[in-house]
PDB file of N, CA and C in Angstrom:
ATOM      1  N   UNK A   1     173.621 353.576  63.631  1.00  0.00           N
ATOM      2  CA  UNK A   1     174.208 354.676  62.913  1.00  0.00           C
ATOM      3  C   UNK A   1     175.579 354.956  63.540  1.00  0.00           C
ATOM      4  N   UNK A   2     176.605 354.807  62.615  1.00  0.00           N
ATOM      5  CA  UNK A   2     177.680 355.221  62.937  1.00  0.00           C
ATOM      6  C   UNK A   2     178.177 356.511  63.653  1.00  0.00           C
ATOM      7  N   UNK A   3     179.628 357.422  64.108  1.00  0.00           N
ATOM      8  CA  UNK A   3     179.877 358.112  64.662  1.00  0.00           C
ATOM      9  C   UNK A   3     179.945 359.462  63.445  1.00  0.00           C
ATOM     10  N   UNK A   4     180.457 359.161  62.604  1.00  0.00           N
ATOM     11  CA  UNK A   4     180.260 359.267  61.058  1.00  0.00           C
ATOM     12  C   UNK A   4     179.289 360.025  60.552  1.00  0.00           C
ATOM     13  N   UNK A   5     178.432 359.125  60.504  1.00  0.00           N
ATOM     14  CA  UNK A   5     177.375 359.283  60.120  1.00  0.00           C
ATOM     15  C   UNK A   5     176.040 360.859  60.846  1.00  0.00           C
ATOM     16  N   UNK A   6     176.206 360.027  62.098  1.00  0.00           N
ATOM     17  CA  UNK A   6     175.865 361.546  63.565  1.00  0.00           C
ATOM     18  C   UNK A   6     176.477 362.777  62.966  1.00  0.00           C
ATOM     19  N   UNK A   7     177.715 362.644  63.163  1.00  0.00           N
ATOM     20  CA  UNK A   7     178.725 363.994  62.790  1.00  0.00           C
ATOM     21  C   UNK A   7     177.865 364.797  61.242  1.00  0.00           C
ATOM     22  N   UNK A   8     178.214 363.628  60.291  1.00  0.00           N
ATOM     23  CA  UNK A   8     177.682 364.506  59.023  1.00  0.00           C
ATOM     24  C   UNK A   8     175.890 364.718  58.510  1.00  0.00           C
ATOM     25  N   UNK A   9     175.476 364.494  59.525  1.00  0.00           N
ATOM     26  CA  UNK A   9     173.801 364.518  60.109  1.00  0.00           C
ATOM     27  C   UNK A   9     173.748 366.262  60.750  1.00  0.00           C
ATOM     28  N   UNK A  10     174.602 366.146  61.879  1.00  0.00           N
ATOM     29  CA  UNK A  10     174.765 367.372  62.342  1.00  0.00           C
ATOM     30  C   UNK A  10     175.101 368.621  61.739  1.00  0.00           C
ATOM     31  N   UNK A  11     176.231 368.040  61.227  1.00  0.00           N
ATOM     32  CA  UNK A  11     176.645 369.620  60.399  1.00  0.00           C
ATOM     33  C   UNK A  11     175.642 369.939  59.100  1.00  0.00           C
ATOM     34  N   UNK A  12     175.120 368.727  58.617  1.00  0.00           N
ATOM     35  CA  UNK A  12     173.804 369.124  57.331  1.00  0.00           C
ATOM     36  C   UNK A  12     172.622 369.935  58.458  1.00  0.00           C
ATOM     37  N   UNK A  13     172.739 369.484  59.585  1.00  0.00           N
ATOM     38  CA  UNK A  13     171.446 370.553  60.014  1.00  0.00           C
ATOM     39  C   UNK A  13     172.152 372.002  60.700  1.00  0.00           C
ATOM     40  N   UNK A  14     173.122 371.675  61.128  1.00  0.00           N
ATOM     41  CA  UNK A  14     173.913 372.898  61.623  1.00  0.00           C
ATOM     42  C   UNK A  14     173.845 374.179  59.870  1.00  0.00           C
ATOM     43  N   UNK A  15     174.144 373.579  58.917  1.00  0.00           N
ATOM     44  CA  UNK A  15     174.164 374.542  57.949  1.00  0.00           C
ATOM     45  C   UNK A  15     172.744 374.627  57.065  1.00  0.00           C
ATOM     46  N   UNK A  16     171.742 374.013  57.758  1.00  0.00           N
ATOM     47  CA  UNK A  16     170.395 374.577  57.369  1.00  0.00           C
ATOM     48  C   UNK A  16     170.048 375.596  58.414  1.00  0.00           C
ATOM     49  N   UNK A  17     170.535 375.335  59.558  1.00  0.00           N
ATOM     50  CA  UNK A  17     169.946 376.650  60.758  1.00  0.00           C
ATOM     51  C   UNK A  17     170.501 377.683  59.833  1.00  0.00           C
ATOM     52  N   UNK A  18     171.988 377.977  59.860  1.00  0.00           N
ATOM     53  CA  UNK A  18     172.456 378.852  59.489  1.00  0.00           C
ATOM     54  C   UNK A  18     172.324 379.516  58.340  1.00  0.00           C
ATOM     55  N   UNK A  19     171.784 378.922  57.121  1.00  0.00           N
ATOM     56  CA  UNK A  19     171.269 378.887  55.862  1.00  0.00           C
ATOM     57  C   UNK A  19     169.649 379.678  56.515  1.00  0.00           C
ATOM     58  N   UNK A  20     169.062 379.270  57.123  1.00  0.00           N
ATOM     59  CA  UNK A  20     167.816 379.672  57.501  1.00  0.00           C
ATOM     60  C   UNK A  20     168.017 381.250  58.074  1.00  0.00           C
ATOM     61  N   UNK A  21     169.048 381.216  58.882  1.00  0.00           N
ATOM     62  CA  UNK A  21     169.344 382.834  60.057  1.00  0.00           C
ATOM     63  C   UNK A  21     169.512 383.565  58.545  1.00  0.00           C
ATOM     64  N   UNK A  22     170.938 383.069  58.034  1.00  0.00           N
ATOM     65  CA  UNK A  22     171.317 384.259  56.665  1.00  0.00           C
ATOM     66  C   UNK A  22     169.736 384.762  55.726  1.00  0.00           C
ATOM     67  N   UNK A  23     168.993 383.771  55.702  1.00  0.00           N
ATOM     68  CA  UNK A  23     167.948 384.138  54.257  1.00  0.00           C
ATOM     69  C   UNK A  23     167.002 384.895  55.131  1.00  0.00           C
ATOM     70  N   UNK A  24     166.725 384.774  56.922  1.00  0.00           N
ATOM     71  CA  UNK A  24     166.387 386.131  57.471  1.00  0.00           C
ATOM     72  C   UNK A  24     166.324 387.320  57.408  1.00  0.00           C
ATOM     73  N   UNK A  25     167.960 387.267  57.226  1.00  0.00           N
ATOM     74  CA  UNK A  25     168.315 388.750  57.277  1.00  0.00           C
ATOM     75  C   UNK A  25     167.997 389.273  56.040  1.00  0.00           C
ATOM     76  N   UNK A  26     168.519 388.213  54.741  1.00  0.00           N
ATOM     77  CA  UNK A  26     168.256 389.150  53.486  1.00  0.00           C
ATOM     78  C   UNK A  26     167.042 389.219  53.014  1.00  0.00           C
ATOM     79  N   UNK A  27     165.898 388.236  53.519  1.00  0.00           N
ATOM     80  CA  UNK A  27     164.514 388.693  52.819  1.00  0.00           C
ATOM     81  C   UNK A  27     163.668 390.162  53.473  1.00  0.00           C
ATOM     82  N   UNK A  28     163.809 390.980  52.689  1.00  0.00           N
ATOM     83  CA  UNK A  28     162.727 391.998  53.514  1.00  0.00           C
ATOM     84  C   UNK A  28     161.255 391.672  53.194  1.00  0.00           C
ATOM     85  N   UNK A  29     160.408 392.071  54.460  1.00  0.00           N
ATOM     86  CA  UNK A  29     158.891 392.163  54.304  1.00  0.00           C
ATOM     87  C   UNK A  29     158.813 393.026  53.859  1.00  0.00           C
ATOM     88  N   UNK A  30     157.347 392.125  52.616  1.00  0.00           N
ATOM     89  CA  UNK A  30     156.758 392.966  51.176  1.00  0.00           C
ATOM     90  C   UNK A  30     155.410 392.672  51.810  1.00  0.00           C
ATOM     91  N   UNK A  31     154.702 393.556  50.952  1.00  0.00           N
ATOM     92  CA  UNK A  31     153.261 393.735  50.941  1.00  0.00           C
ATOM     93  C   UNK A  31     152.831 392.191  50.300  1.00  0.00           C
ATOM     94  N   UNK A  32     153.833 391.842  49.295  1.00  0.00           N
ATOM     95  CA  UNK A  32     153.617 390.381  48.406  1.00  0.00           C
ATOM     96  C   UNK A  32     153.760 389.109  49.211  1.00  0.00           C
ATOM     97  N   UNK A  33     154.407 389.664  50.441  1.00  0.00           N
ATOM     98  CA  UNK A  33     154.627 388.085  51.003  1.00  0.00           C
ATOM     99  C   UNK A  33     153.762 388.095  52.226  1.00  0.00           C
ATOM    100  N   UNK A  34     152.614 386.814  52.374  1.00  0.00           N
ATOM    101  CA  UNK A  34     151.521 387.158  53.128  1.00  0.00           C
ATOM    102  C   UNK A  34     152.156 386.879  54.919  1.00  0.00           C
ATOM    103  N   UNK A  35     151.393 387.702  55.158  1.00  0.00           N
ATOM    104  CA  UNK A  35     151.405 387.834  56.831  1.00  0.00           C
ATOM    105  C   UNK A  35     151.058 386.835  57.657  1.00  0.00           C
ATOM    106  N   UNK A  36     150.955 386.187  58.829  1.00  0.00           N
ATOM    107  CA  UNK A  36     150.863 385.638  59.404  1.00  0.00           C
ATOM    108  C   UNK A  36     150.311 386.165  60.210  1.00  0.00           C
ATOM    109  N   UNK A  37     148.393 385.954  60.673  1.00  0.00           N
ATOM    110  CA  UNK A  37     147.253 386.164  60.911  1.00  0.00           C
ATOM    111  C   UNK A  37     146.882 385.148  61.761  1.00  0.00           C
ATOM    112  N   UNK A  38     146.350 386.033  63.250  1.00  0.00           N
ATOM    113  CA  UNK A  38     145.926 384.930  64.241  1.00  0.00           C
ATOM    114  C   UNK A  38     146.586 384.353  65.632  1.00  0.00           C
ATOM    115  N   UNK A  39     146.078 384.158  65.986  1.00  0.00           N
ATOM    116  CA  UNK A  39     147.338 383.390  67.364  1.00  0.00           C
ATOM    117  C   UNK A  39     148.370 382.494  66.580  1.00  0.00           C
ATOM    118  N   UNK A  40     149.260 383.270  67.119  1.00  0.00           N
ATOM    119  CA  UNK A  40     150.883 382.943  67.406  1.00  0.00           C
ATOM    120  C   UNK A  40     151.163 381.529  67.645  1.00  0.00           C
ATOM    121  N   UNK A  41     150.529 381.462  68.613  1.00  0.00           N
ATOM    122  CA  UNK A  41     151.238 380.336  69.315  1.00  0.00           C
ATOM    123  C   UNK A  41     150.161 379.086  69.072  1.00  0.00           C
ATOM    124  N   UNK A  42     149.799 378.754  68.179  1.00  0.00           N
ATOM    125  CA  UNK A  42     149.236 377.829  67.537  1.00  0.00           C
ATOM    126  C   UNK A  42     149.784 377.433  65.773  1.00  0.00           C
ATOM    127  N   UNK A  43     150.502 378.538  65.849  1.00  0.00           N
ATOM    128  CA  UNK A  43     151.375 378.239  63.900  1.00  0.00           C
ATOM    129  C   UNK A  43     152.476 377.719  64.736  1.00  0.00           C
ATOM    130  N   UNK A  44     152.865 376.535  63.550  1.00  0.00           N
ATOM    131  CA  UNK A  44     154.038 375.583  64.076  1.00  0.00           C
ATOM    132  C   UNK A  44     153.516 374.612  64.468  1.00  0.00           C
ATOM    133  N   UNK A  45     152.197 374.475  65.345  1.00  0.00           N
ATOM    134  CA  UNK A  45     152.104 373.772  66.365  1.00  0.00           C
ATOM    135  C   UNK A  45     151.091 372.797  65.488  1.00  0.00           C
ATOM    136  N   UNK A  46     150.444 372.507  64.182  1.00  0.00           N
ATOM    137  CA  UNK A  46     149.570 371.858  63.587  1.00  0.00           C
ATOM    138  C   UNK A  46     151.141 370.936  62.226  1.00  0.00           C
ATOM    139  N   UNK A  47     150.794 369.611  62.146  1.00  0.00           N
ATOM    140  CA  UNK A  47     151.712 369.109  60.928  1.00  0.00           C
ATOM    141  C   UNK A  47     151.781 370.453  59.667  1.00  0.00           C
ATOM    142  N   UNK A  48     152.968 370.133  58.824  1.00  0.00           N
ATOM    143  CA  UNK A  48     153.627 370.868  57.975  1.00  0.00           C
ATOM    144  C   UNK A  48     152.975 372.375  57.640  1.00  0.00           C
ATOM    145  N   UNK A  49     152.811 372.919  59.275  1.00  0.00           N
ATOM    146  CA  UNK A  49     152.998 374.131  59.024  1.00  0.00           C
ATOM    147  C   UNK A  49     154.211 375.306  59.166  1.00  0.00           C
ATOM    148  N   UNK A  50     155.217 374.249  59.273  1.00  0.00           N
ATOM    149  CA  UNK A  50     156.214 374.903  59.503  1.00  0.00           C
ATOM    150  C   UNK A  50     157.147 375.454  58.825  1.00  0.00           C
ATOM    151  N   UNK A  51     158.244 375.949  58.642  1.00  0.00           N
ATOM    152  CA  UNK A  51     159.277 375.785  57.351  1.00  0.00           C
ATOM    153  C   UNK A  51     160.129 375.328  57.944  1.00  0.00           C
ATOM    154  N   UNK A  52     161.411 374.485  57.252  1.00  0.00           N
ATOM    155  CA  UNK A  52     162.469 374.074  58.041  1.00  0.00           C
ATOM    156  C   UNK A  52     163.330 374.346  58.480  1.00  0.00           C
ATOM    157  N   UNK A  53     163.590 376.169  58.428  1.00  0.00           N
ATOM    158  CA  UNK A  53     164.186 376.949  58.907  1.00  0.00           C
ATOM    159  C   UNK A  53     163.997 377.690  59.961  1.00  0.00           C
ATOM    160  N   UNK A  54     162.375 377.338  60.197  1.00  0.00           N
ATOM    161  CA  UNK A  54     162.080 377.662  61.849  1.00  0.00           C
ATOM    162  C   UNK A  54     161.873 377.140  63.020  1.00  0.00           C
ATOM    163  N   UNK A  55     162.591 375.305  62.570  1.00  0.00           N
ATOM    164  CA  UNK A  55     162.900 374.612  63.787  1.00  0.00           C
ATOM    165  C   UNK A  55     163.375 375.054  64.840  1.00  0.00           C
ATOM    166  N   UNK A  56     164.683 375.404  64.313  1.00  0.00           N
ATOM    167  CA  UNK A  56     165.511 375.930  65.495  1.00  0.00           C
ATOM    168  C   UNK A  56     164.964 376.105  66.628  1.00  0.00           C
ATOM    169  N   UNK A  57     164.663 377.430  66.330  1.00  0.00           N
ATOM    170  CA  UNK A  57     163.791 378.517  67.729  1.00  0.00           C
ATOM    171  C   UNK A  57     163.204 377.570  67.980  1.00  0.00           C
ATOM    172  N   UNK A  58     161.968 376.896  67.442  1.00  0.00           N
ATOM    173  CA  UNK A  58     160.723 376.116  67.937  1.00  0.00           C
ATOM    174  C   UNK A  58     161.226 375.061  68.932  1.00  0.00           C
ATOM    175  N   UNK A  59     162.545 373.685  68.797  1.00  0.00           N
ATOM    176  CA  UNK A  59     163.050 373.249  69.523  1.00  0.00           C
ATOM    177  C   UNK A  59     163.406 373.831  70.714  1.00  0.00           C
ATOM    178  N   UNK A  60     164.232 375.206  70.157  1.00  0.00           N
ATOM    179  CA  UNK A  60     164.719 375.542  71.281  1.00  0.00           C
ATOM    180  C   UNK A  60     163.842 376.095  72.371  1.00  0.00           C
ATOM    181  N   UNK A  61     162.692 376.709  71.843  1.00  0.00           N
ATOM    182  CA  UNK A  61     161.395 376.551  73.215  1.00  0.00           C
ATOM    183  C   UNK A  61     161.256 375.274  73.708  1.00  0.00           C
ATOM    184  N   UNK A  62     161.049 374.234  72.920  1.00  0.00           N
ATOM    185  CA  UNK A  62     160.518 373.340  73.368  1.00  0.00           C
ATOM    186  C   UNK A  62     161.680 372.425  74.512  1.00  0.00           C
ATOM    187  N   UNK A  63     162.737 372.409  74.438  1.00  0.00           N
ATOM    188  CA  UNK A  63     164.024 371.842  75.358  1.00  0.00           C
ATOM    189  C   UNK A  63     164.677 373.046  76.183  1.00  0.00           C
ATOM    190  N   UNK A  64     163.626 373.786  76.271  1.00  0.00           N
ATOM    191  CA  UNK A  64     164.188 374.717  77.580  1.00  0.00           C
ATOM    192  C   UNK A  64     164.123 374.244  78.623  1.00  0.00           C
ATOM    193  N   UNK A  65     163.683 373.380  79.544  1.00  0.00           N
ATOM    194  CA  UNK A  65     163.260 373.129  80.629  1.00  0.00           C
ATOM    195  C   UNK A  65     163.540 371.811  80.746  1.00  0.00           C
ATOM    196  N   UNK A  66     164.147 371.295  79.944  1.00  0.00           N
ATOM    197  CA  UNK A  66     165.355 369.967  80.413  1.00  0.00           C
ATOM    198  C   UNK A  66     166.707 370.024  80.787  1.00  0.00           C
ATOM    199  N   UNK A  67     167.040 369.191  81.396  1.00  0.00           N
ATOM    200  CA  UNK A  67     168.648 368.646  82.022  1.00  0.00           C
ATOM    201  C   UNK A  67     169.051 368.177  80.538  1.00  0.00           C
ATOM    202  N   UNK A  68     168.453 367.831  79.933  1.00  0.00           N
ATOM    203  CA  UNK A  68     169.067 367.011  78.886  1.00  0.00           C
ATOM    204  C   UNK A  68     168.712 367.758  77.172  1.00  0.00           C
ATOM    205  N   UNK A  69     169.423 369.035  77.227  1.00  0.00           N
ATOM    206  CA  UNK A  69     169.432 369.981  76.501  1.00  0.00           C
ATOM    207  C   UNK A  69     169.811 369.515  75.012  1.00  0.00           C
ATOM    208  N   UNK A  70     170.800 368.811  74.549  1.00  0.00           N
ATOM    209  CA  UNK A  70     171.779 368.446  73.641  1.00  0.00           C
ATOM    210  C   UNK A  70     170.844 367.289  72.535  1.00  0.00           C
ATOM    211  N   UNK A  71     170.076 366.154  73.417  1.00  0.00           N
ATOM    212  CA  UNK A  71     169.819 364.944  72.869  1.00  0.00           C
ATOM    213  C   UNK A  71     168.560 365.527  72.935  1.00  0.00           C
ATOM    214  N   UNK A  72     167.877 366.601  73.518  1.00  0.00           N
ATOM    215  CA  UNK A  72     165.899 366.708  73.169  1.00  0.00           C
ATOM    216  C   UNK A  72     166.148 367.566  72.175  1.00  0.00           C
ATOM    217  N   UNK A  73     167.284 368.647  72.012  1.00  0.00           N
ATOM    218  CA  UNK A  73     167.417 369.658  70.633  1.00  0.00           C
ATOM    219  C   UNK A  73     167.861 368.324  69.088  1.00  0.00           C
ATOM    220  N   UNK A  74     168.697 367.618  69.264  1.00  0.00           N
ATOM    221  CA  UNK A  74     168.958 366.883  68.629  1.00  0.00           C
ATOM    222  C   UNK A  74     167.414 365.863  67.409  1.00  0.00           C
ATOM    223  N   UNK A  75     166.875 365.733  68.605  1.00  0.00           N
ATOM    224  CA  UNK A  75     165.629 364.712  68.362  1.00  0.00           C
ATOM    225  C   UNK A  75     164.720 365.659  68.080  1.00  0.00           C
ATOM    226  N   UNK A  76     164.422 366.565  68.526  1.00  0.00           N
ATOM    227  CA  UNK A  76     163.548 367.662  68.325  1.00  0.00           C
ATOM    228  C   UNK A  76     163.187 368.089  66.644  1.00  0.00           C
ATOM    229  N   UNK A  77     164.765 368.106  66.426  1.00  0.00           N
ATOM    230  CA  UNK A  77     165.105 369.019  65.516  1.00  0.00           C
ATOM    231  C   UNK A  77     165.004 368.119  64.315  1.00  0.00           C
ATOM    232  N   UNK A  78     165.379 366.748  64.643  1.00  0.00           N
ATOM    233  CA  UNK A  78     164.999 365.936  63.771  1.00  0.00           C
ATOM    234  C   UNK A  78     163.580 365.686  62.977  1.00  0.00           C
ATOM    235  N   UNK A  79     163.010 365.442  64.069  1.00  0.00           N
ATOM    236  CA  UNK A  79     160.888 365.536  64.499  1.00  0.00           C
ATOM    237  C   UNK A  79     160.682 366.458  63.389  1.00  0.00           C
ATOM    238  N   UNK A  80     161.117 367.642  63.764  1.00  0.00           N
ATOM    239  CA  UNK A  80     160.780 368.822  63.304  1.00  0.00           C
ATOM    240  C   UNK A  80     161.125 368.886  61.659  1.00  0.00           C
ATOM    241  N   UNK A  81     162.065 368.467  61.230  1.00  0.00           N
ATOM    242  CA  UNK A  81     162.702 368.184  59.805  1.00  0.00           C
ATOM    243  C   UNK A  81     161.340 367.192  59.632  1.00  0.00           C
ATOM    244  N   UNK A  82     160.976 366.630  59.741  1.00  0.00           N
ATOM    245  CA  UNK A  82     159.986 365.224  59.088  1.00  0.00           C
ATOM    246  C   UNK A  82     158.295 366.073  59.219  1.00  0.00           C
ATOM    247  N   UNK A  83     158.244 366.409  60.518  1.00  0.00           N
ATOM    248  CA  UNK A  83     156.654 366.800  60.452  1.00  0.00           C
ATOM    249  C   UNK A  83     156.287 368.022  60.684  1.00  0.00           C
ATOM    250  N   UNK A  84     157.256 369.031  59.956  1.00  0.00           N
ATOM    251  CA  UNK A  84     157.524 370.516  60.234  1.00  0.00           C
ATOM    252  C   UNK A  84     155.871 370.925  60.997  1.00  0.00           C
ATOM    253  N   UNK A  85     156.455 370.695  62.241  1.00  0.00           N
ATOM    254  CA  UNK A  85     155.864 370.782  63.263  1.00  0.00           C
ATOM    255  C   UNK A  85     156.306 370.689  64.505  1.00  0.00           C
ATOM    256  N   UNK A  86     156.067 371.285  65.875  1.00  0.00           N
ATOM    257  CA  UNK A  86     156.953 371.077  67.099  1.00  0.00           C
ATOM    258  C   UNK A  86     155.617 371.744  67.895  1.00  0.00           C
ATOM    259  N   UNK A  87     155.107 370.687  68.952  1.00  0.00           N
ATOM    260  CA  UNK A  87     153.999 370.771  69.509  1.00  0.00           C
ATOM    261  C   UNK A  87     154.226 372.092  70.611  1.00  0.00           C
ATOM    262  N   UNK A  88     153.065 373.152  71.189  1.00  0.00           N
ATOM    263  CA  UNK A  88     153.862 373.675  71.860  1.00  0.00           C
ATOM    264  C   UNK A  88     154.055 373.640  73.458  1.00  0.00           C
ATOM    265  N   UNK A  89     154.705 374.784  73.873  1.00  0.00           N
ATOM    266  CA  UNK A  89     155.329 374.308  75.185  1.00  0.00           C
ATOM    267  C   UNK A  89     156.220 373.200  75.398  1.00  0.00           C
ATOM    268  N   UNK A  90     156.915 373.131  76.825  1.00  0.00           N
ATOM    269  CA  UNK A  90     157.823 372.542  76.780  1.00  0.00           C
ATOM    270  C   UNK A  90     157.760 371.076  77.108  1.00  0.00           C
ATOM    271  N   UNK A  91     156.236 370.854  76.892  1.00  0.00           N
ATOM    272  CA  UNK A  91     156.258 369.226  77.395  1.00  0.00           C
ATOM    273  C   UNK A  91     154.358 368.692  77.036  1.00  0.00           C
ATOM    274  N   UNK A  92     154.448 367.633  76.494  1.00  0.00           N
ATOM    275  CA  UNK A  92     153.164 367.511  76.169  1.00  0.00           C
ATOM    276  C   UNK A  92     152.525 368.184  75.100  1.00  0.00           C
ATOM    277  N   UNK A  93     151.204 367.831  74.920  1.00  0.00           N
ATOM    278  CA  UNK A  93     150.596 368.758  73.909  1.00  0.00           C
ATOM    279  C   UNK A  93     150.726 368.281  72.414  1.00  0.00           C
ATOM    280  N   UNK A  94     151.164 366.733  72.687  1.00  0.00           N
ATOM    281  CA  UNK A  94     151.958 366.425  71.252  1.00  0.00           C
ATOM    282  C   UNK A  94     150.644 366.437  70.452  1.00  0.00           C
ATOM    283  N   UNK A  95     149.330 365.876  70.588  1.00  0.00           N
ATOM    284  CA  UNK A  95     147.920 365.262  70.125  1.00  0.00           C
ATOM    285  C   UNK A  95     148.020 366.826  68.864  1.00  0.00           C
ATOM    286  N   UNK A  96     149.002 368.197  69.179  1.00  0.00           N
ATOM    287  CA  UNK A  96     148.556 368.594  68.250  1.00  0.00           C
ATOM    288  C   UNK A  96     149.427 368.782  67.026  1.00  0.00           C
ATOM    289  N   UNK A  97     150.001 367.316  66.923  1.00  0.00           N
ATOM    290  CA  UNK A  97     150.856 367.400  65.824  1.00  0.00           C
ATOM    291  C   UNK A  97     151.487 366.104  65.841  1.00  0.00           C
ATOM    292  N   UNK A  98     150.326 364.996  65.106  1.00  0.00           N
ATOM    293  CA  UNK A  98     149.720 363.654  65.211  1.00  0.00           C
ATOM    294  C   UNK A  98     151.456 362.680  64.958  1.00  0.00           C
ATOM    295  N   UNK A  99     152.697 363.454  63.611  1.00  0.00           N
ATOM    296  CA  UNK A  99     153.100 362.783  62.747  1.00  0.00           C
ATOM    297  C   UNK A  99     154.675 362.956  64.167  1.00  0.00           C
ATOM    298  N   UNK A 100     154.644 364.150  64.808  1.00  0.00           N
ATOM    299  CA  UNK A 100     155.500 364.181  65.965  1.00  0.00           C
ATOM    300  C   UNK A 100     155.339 363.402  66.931  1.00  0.00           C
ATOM    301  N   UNK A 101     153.735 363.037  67.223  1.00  0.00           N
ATOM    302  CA  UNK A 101     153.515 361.764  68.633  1.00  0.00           C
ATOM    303  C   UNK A 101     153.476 360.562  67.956  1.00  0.00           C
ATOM    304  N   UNK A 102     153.165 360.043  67.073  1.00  0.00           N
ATOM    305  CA  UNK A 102     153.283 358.767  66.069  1.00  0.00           C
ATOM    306  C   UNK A 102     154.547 358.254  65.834  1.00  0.00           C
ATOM    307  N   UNK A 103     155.498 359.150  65.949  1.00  0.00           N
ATOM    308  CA  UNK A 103     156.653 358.512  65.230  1.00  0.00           C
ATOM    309  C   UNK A 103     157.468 358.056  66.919  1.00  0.00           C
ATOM    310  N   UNK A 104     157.725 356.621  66.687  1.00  0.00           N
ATOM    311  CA  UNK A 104     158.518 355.772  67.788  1.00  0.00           C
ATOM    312  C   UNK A 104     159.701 354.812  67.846  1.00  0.00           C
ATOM    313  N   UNK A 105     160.231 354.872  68.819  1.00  0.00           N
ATOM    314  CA  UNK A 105     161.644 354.227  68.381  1.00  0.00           C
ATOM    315  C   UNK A 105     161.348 352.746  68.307  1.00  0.00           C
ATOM    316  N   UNK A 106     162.762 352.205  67.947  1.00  0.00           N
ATOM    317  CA  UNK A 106     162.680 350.899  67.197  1.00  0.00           C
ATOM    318  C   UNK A 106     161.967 349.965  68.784  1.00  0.00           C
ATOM    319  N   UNK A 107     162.221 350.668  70.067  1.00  0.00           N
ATOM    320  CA  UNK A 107     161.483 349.818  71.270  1.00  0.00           C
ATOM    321  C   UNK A 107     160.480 350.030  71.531  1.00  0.00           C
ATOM    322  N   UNK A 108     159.554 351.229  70.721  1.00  0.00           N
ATOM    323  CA  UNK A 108     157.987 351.741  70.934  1.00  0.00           C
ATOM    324  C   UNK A 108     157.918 352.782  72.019  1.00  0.00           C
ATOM    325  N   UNK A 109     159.023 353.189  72.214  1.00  0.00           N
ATOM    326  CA  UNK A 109     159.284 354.437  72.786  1.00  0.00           C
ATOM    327  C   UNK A 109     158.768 355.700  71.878  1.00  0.00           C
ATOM    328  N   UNK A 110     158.524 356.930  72.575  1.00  0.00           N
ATOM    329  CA  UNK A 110     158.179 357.830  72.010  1.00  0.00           C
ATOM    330  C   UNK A 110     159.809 358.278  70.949  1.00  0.00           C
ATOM    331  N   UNK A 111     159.749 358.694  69.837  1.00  0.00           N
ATOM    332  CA  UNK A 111     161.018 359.049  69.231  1.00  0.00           C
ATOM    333  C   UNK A 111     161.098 360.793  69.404  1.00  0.00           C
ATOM    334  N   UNK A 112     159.955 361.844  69.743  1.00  0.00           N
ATOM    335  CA  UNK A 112     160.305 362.830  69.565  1.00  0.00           C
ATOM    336  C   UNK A 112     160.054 363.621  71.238  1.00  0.00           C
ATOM    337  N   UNK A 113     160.813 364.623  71.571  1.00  0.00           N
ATOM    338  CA  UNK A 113     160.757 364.699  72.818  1.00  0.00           C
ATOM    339  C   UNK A 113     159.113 365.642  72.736  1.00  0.00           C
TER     340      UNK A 113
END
């Protein structure tokens, strides 16, 4: 993948975060739109329970506790676009979010941090 290519990768997800923050602010909670019931910290953490506007944050828990901040948000965020899902904590734990530990690079490396 070109330099190109990276760049206009980035800014399509740079203006879904931001697309995601704005439709924050303007949706208010209704009685019509259902709640989110149960431990916390297990939503997100199962395949496409996510939306793709709540990567962000979710990466950004998850690459707190690396040196290598830039390329695990990057990959993360990617992961997260495909199996709207982001396992939790900052390391491990992938088994609960099969389509995030499955997916591997072209050397059989893990692809998602």
């Amino acid at each position: 993948m070109g330099k190109f290519s990276i760049a206009i990768l980035l800014c399509f997800l740079l203006v879904l975060v931001l697309l995601g923050q704005n439709q924050a602010f303007k949706t208010p909670i209704s009685a019509s739109q259902p709640q989110r019931q149960g431990n916390h910290a297990t939503y997100g953490a199962t395949q496409g329970s996510l939306r793709p506007q709540e990567c962000a944050p979710r990466c950004t828990t998850r690459c707190s506790a690396t040196a290598y901040k830039k390329p695990c948000l990057f990959f993360c965020q990617k992961c997260c676009a495909k199996c709207l899902c982001v396992p939790p904590g900052t390391y491990g734990n992938k088994q609960s979010c099969p389509c995030y530990n499955n997916w591997k690079t072209k050397r059989g490396g893990p692809k998602c941090p």
